[in-house]
N, C-alpha and C. Protein backbone atom coordinates (compact mmCIF):
# COMPACT_ATOMS: atom_id res chain seq x y z
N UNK A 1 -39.07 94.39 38.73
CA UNK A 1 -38.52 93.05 38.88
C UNK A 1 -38.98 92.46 40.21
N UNK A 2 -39.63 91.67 40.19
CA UNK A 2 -40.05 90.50 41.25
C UNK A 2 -39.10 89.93 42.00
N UNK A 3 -39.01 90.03 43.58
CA UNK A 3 -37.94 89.26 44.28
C UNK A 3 -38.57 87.98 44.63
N UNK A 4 -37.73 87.06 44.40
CA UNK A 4 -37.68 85.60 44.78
C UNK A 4 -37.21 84.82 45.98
N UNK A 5 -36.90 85.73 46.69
CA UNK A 5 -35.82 85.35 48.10
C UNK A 5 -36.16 86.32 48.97
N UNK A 6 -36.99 85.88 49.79
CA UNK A 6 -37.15 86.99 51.27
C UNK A 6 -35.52 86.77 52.16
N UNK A 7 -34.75 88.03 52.69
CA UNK A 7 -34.02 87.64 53.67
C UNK A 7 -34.67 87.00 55.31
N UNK A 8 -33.99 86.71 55.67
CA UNK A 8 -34.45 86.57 57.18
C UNK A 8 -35.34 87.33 58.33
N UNK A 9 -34.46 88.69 58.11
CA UNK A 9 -35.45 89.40 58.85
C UNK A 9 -36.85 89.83 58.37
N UNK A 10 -37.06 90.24 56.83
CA UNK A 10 -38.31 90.24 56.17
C UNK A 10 -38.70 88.85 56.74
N UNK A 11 -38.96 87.75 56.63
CA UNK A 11 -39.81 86.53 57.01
C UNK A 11 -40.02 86.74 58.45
N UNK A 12 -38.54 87.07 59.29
CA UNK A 12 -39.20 87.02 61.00
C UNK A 12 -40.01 88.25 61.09
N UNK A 13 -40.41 89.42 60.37
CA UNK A 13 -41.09 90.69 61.01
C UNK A 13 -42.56 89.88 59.92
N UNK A 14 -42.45 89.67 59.13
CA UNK A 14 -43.76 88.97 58.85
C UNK A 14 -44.80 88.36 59.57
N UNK A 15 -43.64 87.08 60.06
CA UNK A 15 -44.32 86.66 61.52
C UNK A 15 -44.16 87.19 62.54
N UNK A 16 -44.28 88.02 62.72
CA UNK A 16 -44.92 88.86 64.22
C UNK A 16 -45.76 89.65 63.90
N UNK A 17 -46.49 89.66 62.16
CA UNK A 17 -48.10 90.24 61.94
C UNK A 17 -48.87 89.03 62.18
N UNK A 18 -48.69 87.69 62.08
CA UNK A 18 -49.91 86.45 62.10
C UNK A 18 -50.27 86.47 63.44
N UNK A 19 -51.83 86.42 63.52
CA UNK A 19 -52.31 85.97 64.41
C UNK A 19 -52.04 85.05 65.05
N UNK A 20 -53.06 84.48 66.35
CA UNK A 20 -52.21 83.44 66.61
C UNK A 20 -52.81 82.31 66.18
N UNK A 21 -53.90 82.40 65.33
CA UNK A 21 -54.61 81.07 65.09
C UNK A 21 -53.58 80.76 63.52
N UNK A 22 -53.61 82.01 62.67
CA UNK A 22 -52.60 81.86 61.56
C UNK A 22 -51.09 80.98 61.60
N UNK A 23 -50.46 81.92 63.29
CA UNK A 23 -49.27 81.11 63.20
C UNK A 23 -48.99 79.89 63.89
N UNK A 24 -50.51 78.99 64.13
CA UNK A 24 -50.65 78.04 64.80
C UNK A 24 -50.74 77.02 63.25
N UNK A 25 -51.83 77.64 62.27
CA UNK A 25 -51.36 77.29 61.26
C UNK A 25 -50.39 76.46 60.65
N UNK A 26 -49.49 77.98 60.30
CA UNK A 26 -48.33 77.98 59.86
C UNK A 26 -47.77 76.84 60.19
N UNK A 27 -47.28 76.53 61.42
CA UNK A 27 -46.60 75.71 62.24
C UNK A 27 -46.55 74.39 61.81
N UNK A 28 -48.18 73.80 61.78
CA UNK A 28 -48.65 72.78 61.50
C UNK A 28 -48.07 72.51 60.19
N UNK A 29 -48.18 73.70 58.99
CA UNK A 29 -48.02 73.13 57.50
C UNK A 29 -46.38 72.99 57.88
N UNK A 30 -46.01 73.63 58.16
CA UNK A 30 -44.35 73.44 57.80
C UNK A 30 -44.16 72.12 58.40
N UNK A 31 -44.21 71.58 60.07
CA UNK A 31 -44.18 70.31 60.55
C UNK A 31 -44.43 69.41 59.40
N UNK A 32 -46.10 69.25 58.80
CA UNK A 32 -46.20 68.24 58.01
C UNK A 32 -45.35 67.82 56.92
N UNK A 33 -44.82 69.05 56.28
CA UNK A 33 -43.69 68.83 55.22
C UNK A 33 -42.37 68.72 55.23
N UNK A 34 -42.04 69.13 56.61
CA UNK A 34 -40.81 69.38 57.08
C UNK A 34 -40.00 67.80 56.97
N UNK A 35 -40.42 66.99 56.80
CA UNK A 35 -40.02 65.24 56.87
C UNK A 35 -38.87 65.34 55.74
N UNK A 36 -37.94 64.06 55.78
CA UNK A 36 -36.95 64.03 55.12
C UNK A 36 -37.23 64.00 53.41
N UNK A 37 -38.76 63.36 53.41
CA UNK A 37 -38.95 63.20 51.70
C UNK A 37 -40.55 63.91 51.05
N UNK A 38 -40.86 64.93 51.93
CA UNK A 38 -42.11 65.91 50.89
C UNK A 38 -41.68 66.48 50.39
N UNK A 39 -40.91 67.19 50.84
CA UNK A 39 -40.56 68.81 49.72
C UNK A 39 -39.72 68.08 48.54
N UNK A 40 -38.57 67.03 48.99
CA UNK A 40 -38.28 66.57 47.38
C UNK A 40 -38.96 66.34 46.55
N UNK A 41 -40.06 64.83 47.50
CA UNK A 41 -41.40 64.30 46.49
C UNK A 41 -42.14 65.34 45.38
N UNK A 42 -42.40 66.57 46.34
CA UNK A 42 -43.52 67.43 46.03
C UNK A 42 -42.59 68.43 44.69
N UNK A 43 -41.28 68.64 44.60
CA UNK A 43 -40.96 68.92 43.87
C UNK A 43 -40.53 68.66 42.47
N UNK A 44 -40.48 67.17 42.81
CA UNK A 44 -40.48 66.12 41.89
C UNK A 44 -41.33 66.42 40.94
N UNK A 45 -42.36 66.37 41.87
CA UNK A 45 -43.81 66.08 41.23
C UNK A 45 -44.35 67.66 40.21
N UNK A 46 -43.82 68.35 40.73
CA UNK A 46 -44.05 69.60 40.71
C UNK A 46 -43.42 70.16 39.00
N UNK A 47 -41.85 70.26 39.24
CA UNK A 47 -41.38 70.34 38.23
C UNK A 47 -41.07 69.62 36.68
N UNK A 48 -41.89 68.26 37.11
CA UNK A 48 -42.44 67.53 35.94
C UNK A 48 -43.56 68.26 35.50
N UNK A 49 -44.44 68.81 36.24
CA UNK A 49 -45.80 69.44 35.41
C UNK A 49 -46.38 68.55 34.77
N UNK A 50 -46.51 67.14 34.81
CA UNK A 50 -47.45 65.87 34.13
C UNK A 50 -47.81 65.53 35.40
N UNK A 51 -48.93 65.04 35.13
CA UNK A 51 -48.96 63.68 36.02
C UNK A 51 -48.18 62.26 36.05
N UNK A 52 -47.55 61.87 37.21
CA UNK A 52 -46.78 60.90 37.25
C UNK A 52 -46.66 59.52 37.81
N UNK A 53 -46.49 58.61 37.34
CA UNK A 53 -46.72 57.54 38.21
C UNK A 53 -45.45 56.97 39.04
N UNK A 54 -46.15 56.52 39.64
CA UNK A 54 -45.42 56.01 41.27
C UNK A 54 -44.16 55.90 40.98
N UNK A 55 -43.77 54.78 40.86
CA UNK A 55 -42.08 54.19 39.90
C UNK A 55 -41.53 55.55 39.10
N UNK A 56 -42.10 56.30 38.49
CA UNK A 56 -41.55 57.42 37.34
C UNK A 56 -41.08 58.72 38.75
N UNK A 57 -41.91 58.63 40.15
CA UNK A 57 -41.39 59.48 41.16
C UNK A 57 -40.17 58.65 41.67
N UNK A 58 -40.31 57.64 41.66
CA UNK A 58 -39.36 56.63 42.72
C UNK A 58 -38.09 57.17 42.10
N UNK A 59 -37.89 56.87 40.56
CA UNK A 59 -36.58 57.26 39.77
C UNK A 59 -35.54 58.23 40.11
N UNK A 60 -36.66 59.12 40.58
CA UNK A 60 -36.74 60.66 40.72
C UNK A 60 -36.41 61.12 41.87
N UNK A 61 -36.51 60.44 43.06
CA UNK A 61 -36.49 60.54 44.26
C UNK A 61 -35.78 60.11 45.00
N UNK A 62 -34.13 60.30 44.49
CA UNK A 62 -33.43 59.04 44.86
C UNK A 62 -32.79 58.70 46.06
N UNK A 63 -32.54 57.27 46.57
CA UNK A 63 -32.85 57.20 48.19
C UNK A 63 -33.85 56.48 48.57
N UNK A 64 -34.88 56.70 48.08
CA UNK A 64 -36.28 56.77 48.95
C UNK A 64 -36.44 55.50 48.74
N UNK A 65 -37.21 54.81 49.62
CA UNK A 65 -37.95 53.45 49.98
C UNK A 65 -38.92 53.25 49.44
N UNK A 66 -39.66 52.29 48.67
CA UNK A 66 -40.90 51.89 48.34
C UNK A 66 -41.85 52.05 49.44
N UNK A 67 -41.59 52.08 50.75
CA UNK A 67 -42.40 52.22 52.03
C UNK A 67 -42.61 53.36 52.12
N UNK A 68 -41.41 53.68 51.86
CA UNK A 68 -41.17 55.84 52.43
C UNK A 68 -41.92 56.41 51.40
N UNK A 69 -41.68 56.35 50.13
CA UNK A 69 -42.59 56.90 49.45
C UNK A 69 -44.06 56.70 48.98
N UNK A 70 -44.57 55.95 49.07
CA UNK A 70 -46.11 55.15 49.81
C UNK A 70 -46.28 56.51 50.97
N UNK A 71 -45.68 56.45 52.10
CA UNK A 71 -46.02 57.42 53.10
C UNK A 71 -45.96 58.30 52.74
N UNK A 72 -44.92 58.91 52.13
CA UNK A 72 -44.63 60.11 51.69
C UNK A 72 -46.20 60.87 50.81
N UNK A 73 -45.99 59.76 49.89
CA UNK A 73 -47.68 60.23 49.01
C UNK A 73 -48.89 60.10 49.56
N UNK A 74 -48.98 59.04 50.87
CA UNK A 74 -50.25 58.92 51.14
C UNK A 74 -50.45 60.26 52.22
N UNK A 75 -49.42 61.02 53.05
CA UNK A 75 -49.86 61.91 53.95
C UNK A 75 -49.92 63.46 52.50
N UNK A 76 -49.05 63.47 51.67
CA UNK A 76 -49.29 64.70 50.63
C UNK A 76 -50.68 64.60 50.40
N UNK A 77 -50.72 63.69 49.71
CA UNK A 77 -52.87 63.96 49.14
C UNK A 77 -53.41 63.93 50.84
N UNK A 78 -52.99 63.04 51.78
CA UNK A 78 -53.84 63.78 52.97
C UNK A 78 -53.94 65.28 53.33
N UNK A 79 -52.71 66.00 52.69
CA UNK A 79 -52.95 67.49 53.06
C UNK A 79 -53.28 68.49 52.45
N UNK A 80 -54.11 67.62 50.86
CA UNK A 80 -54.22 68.30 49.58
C UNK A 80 -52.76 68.83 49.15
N UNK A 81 -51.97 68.62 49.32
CA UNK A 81 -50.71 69.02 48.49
C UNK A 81 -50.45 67.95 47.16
N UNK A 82 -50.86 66.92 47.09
CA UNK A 82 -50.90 65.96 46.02
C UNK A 82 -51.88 65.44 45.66
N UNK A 83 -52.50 65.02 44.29
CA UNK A 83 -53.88 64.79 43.96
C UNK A 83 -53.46 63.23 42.99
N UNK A 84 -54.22 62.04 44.04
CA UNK A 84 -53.92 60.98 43.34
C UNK A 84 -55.17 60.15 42.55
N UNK A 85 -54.61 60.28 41.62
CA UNK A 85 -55.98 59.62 40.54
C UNK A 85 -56.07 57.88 39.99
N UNK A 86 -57.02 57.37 40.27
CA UNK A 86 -57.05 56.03 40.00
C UNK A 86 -57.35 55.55 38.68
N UNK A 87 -56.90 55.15 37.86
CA UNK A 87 -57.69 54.78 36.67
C UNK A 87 -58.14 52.87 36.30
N UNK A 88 -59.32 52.92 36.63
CA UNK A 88 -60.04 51.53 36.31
C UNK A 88 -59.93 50.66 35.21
N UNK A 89 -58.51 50.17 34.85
CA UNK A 89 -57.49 49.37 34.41
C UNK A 89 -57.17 48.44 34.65
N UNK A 90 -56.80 47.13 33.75
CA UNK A 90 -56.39 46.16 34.06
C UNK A 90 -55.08 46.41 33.57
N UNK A 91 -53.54 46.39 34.23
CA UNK A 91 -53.51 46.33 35.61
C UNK A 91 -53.68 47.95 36.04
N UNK A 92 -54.52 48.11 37.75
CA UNK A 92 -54.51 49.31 37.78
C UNK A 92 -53.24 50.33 37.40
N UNK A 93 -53.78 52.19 37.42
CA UNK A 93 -53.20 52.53 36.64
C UNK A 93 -53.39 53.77 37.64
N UNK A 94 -52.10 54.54 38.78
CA UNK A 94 -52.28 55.64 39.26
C UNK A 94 -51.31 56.66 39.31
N UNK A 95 -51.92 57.91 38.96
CA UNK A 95 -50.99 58.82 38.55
C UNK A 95 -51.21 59.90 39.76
N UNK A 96 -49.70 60.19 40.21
CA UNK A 96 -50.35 61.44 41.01
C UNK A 96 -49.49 63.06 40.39
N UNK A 97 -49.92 63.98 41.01
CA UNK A 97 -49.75 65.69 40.53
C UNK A 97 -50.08 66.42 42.01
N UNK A 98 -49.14 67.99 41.21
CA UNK A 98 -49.29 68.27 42.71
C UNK A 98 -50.56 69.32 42.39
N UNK A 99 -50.98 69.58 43.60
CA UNK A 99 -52.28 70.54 43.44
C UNK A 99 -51.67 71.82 43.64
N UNK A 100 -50.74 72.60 42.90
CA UNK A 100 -50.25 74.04 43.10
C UNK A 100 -48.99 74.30 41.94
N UNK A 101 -48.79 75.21 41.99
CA UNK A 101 -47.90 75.64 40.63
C UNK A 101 -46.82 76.54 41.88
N UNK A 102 -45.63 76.25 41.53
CA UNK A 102 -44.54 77.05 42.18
C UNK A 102 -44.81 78.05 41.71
N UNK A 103 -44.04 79.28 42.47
CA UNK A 103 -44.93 80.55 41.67
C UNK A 103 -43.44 81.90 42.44
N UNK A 104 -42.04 81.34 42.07
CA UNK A 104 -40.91 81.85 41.79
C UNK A 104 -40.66 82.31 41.06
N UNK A 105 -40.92 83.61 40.56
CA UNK A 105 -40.33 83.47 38.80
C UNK A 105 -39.55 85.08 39.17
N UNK A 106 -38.65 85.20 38.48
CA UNK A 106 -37.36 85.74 38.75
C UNK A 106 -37.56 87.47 38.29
């Protein structure tokens, strides 16, 4: 049976094997996502498993700002965590997905 939940101390003795360029890394990814609306966005996005459009996340995301989530999506595909596709449509037509599969399974 596969564990799904590291305790605490398993994660802190983990990190004290990363290098230091690794846990310079590290640092960086968590900062970037760490914001009030990626990890929802990204889960959003995630646990739909379609591709989705903008408004169909907004629904989904609730709270969030038409501004905030604009940012929200435009720094995800900046970090490859979200992959946004344009389709050459009258009126345009963009769907985004996340680039990774959760990978929890019990």
């Amino acid at each position: 049976m596969k564990k799904s939940k590291l305790s605490w101390e398993e994660i802190a003795e983990f990190c004290e094997t990363l290098a230091e360029a690794e846990d310079a890394l590290t640092r960086e990814m968590v900062s970037r996502i760490s914001d009030k609306w990626s990890l929802w966005t990204m889960s959003v996005v995630a646990d739909i498993d379609e591709p989705m459009r903008f408004s169909r996340i907004m629904e989904h995301v609730e709270g969030i700002s038409q501004k905030s989530l604009t940012k929200t999506l435009r720094g995800l595909e900046r970090d490859g965590l979200i992959t946004r596709k344009v389709f050459a449509e009258v009126p345009p037509r963009v769907e985004y997905t996340i680039t990774f599969q959760w990978c929890l399974s019990e």
